[in-house]
Protein backbone atom coordinates (compact mmCIF):
# COMPACT_ATOMS: atom_id res chain seq x y z
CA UNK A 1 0.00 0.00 0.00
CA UNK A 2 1.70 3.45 -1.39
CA UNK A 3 0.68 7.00 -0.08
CA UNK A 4 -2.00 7.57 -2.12
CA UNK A 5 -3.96 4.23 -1.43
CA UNK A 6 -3.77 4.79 2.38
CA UNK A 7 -5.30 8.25 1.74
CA UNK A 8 -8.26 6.48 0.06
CA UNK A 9 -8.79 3.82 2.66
CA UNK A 10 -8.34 6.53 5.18
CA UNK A 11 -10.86 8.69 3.46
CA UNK A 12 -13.09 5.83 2.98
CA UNK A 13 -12.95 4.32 6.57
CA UNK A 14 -13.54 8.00 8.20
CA UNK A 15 -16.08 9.80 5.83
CA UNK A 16 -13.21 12.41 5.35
CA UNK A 17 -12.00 14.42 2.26
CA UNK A 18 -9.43 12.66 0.25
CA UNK A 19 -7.83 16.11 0.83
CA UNK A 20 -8.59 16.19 4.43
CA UNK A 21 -7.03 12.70 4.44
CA UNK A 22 -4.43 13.40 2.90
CA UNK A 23 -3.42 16.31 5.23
CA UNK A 24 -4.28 13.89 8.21
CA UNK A 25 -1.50 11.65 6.99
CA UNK A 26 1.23 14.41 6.69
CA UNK A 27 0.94 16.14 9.64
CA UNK A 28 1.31 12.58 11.99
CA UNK A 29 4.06 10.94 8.99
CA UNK A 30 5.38 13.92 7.44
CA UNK A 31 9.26 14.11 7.38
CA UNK A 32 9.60 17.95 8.19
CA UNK A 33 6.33 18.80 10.09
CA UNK A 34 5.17 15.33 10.84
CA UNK A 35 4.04 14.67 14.60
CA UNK A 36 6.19 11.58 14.95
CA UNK A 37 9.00 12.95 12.84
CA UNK A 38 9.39 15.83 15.35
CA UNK A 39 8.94 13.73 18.37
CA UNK A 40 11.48 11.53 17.51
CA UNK A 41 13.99 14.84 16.60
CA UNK A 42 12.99 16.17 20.40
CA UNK A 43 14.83 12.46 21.73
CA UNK A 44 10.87 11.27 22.48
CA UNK A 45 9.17 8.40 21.67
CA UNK A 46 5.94 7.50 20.80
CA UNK A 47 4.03 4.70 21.94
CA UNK A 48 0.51 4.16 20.47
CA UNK A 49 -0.94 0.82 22.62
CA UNK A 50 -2.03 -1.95 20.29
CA UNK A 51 0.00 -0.70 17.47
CA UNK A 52 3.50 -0.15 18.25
CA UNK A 53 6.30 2.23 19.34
CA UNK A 54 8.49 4.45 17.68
CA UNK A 55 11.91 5.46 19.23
CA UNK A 56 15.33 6.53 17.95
CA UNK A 57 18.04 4.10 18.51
CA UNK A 58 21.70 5.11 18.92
CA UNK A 59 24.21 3.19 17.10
CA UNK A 60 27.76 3.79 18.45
CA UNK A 61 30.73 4.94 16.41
CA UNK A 62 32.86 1.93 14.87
CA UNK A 63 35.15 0.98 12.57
CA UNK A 64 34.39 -0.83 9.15
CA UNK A 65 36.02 -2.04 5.66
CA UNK A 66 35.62 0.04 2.24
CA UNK A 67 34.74 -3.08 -0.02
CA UNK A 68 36.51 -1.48 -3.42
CA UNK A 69 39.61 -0.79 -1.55
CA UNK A 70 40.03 -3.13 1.68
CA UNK A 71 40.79 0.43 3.29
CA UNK A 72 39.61 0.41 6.99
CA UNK A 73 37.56 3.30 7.64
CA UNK A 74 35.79 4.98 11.17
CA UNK A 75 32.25 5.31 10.86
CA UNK A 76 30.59 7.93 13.14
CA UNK A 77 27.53 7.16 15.69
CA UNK A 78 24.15 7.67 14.80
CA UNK A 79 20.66 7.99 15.50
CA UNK A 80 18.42 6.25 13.73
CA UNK A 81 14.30 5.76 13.75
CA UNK A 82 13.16 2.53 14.82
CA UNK A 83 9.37 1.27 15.14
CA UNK A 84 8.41 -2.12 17.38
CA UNK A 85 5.45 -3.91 16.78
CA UNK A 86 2.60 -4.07 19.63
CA UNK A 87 0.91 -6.69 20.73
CA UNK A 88 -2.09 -5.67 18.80
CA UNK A 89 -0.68 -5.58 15.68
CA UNK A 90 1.05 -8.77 15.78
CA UNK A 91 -2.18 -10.47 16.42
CA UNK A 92 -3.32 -8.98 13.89
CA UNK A 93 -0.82 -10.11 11.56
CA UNK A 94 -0.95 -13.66 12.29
């Protein structure tokens, strides 16, 4: 499911706009103004029961291999955006 087929099912579920839908789904997944997004930038995470949680992760600085050259090279720490499944939506899955 792309974008543009979750706006429809969203519109469709809720009785909204495809429009209002649409703007729905950008302001909680949007990259720059997104709720989540900005959450996430602030070091907080957010936990929606039954569906999952979304946190940033730290990976620490290490060293690694350039494949081309066989070069060892530092690689710097990083955050990066994680999501874990709830128990709702596994359930769900299966």
């Amino acid at each position: 499911m792309n974008k543009s087929e979750l706006v429809d099912a969203l519109a469709d579920a809720t009785d909204m706009t495809k429009a209002d839908a649409s703007r729905a789904i950008d302001a909680l997944f949007g990259t720059d103004g997104g709720v989540i997004a900005n959450a996430l930038k602030n070091g907080k995470r957010v936990q929606i029961t039954g569906f999952g949680t979304f946190e940033t992760k730290e990976r620490k600085a290490r060293t690694g291999r350039n494949p081309r050259t066989g070069e060892t090279i530092r690689i710097a720490a990083t955050k990066t955006p994680g999501f874990r499944a709830g128990k709702g939506l596994k359930d769900a899955v299966k």
